[in-house]
C-alpha atoms as a PDB file:
ATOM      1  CA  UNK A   1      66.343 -83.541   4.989  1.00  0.00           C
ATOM      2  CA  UNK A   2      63.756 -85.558   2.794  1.00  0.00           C
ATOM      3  CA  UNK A   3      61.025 -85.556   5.609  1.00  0.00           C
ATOM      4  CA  UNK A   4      61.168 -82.384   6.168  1.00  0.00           C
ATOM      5  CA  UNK A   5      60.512 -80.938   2.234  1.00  0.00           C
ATOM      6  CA  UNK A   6      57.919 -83.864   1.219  1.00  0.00           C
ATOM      7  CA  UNK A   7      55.555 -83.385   4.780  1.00  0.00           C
ATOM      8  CA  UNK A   8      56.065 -83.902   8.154  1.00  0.00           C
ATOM      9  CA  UNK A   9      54.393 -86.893  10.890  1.00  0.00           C
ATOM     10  CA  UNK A  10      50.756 -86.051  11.777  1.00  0.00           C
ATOM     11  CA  UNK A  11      49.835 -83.773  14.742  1.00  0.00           C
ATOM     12  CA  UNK A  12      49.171 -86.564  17.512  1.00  0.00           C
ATOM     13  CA  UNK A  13      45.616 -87.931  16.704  1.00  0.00           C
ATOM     14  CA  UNK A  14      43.157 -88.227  19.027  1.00  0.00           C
ATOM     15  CA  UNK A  15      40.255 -91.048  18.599  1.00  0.00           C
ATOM     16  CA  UNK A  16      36.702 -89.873  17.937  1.00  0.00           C
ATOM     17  CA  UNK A  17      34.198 -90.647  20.895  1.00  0.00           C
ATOM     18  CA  UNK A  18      32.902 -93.387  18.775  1.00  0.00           C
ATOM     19  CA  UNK A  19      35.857 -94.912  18.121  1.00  0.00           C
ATOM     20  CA  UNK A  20      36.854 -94.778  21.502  1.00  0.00           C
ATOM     21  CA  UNK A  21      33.677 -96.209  22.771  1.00  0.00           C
ATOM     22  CA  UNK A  22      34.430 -99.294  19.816  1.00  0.00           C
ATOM     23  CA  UNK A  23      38.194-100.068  21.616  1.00  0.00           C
ATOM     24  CA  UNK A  24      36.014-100.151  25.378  1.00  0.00           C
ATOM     25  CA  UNK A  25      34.336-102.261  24.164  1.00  0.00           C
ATOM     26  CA  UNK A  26      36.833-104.650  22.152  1.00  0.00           C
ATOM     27  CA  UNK A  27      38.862-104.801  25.218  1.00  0.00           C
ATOM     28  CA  UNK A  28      35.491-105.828  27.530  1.00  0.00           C
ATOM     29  CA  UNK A  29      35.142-108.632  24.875  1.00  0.00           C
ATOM     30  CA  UNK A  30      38.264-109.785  24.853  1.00  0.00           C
ATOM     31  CA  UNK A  31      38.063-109.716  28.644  1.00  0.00           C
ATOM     32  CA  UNK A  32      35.926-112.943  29.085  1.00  0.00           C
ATOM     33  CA  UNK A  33      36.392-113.404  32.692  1.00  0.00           C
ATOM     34  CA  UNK A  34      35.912-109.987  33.478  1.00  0.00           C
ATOM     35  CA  UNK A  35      39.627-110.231  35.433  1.00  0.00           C
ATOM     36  CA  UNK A  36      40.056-106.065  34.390  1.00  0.00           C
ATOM     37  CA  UNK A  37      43.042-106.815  32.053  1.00  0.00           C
ATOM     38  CA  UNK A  38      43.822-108.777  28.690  1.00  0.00           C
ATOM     39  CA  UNK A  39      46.393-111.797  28.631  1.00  0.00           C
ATOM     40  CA  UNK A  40      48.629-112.256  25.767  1.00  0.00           C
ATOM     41  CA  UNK A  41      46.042-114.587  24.510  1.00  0.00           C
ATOM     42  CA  UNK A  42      43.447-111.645  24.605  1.00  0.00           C
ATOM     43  CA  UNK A  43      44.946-109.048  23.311  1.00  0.00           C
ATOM     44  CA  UNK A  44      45.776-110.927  20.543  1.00  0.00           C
ATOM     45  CA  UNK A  45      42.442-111.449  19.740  1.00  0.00           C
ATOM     46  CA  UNK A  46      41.197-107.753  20.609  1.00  0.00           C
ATOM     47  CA  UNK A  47      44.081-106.846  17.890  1.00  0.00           C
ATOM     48  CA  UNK A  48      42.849-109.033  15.251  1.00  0.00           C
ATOM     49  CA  UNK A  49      39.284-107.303  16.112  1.00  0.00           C
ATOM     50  CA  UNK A  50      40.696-103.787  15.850  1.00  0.00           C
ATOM     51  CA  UNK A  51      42.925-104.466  12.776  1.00  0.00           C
ATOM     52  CA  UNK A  52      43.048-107.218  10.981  1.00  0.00           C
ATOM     53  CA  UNK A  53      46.252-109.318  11.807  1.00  0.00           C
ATOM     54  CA  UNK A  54      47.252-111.210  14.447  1.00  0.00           C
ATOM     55  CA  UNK A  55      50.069-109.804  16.237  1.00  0.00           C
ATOM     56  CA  UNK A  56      53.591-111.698  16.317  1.00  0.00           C
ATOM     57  CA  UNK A  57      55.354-113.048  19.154  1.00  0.00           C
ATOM     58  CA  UNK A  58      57.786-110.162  19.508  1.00  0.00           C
ATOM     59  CA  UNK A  59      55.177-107.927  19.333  1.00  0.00           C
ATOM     60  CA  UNK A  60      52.878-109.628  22.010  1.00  0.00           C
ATOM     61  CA  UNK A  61      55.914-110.449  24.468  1.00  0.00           C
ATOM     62  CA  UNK A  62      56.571-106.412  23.851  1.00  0.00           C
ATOM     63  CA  UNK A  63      53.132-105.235  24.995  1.00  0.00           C
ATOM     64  CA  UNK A  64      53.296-107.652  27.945  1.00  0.00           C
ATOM     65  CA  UNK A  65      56.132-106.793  28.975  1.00  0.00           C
ATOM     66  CA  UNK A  66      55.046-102.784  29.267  1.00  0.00           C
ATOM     67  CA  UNK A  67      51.999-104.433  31.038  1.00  0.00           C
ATOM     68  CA  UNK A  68      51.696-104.010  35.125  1.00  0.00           C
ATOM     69  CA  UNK A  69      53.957-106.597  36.848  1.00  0.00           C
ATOM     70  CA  UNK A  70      50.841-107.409  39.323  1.00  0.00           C
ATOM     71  CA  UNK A  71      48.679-108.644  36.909  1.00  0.00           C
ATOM     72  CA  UNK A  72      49.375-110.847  33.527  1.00  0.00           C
ATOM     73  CA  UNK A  73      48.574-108.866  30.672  1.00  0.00           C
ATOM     74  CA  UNK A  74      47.257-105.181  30.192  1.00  0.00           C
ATOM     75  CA  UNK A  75      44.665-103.197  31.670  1.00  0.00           C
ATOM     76  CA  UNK A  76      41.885-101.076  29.956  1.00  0.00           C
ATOM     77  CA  UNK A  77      44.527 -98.150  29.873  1.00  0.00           C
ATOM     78  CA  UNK A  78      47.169 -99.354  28.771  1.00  0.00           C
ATOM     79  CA  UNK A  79      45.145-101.120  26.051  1.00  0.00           C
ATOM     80  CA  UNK A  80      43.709 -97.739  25.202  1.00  0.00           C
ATOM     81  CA  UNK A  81      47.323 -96.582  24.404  1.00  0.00           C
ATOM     82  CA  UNK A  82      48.502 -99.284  22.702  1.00  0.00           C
ATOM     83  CA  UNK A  83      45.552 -99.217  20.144  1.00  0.00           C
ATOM     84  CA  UNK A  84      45.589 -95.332  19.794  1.00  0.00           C
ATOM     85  CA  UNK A  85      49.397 -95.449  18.893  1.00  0.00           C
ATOM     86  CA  UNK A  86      48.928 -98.516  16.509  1.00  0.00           C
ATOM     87  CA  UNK A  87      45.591 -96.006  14.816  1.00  0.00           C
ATOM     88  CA  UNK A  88      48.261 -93.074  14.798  1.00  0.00           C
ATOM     89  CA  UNK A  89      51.171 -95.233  13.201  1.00  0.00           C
ATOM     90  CA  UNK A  90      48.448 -97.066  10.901  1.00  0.00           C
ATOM     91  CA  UNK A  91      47.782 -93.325   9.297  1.00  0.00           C
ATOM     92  CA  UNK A  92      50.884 -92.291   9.025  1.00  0.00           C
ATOM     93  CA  UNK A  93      51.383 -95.449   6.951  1.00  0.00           C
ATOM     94  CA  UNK A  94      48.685 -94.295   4.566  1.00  0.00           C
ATOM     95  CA  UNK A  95      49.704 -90.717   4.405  1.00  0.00           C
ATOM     96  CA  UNK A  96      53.467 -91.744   3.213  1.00  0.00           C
ATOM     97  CA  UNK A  97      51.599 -93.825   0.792  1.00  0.00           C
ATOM     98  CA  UNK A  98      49.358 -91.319  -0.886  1.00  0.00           C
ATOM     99  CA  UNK A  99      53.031 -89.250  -0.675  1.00  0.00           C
ATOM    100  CA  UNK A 100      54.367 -92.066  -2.950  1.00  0.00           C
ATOM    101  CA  UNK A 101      51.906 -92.775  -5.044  1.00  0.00           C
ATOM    102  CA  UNK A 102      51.384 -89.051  -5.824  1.00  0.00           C
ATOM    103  CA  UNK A 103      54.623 -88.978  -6.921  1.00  0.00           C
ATOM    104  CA  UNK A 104      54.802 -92.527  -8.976  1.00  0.00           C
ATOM    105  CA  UNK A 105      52.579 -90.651 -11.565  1.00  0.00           C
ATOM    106  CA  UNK A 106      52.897 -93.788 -14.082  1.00  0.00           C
ATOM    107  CA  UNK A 107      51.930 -96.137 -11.280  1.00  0.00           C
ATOM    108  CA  UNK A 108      55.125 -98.399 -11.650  1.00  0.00           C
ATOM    109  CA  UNK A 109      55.526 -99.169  -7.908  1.00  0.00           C
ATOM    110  CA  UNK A 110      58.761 -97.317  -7.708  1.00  0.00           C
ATOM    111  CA  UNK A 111      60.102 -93.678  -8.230  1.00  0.00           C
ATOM    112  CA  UNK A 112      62.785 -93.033 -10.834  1.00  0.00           C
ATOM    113  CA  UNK A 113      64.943 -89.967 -10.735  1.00  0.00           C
ATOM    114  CA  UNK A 114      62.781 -87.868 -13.314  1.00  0.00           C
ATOM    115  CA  UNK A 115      59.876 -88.759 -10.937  1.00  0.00           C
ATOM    116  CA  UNK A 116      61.728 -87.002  -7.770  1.00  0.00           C
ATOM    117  CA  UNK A 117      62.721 -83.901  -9.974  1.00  0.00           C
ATOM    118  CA  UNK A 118      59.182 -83.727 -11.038  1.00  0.00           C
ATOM    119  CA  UNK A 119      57.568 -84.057  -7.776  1.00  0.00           C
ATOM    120  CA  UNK A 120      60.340 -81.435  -6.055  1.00  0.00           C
ATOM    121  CA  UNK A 121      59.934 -78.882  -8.887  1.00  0.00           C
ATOM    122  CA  UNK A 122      56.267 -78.297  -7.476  1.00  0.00           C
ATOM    123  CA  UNK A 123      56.833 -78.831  -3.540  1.00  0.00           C
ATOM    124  CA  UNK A 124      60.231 -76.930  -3.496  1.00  0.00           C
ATOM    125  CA  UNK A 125      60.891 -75.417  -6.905  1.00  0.00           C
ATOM    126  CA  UNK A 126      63.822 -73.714  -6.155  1.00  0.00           C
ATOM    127  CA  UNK A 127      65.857 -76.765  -4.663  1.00  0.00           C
ATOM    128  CA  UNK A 128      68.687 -77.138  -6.683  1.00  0.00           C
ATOM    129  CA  UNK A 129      69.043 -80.326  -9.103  1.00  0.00           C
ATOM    130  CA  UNK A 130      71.920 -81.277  -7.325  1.00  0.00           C
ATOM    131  CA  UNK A 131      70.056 -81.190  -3.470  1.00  0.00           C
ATOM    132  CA  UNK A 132      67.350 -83.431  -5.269  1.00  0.00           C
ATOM    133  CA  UNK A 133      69.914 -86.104  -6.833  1.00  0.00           C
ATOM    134  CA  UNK A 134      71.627 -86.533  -3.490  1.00  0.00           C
ATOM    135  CA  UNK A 135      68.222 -86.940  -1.584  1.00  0.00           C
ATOM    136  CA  UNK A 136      67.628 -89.560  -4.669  1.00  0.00           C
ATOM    137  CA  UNK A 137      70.544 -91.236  -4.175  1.00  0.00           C
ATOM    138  CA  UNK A 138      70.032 -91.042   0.061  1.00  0.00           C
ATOM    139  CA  UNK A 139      66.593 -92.691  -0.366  1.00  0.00           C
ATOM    140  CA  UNK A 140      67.699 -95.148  -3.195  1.00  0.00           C
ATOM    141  CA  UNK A 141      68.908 -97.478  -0.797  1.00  0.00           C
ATOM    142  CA  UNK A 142      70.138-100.562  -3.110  1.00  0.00           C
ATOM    143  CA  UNK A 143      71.435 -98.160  -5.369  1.00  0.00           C
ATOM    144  CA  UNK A 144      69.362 -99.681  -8.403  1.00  0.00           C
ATOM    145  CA  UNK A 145      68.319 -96.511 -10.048  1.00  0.00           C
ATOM    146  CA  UNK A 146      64.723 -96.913  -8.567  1.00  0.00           C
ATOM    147  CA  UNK A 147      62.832 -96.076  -5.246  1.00  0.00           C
ATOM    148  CA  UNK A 148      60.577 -98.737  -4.221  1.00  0.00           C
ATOM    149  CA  UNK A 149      58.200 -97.460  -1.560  1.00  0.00           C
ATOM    150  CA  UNK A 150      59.950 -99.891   1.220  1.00  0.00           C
ATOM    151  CA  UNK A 151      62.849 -97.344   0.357  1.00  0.00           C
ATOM    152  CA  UNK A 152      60.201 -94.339   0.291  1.00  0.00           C
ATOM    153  CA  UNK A 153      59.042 -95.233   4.085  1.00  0.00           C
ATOM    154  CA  UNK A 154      62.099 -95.791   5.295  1.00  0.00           C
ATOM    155  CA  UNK A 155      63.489 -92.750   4.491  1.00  0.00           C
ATOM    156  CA  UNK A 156      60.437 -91.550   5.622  1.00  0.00           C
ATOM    157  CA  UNK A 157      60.361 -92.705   8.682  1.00  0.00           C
ATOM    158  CA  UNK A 158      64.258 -92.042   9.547  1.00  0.00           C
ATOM    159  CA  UNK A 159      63.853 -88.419   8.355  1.00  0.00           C
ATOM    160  CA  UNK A 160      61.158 -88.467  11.688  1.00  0.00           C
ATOM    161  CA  UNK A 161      63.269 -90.044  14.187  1.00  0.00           C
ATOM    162  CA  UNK A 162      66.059 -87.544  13.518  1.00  0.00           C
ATOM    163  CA  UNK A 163      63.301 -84.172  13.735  1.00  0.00           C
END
């Protein structure tokens, strides 16, 4: 229910030619031998490159495992998926950010109750008070009287899985 009145996941984004052309040619660099795929050990690399962190074991042995079972690691393809789907869930991120922080208008870090009725008076005006304290208390997941954006993404997120 909360997904759907405070915006909705991003059309599927598509990577810019240049952008495109960057993750080629990540993947060719992270490809020292030239053997036409990335190992663990590479693609860890290529997504440090790409974004900024160093993926975790879970994640790694995750990709790998989705990797062809002839070679051992990922091919230019795959790769290609892998990073656009990271890009598209890496935006979505921000966008339920700027979602948040245009609703904590006094820049606390969390969202009280006022700042939900405030912020659904303008996006859905004519959803009743009691609609907006049950979506409050839904999203308040520790039941502390506050919405910390952990909270705010979750909901979020779980409001997409269920669309």
């Amino acid at each position: 229910m909360f997904s759907s009145q405070a915006g909705a996941r991003p059309r599927t984004w598509e990577a810019s030619p240049s952008e495109h052309k960057k993750w080629v040619e990540v993947f060719r660099a992270c490809d020292e031998d030239n053997k036409g795929y990335l190992s663990r050990e590479d693609f860890k690399v290529a997504v440090v490159m790409l974004f900024g962190y160093k993926p975790s074991k879970i994640e790694a042995d995750s990709v790998m495992s989705s990797g062809d079972p002839n070679t051992s690691g990922i091919q230019l393809k795959e790769f290609l998926d892998i990073v656009r789907k990271k890009k598209e869930a890496q935006l979505y991120r921000n966008e339920v950010r700027h979602i948040f922080t245009a609703f904590d208008r006094h820049y606390r870090g969390y969202l009280t109750l006022e700042d939900f009725k405030k912020a659904f008076k303008q996006v859905a005006p004519k959803l009743s008070e009691r609609i907006i304290l049950e979506v409050f208390r839904e999203v308040d997941q520790d039941s502390d009287g506050h919405v910390s954006f952990k909270d705010f993404e979750y909901a979020m997120n779980s409001g997409q899985k269920q669309a």
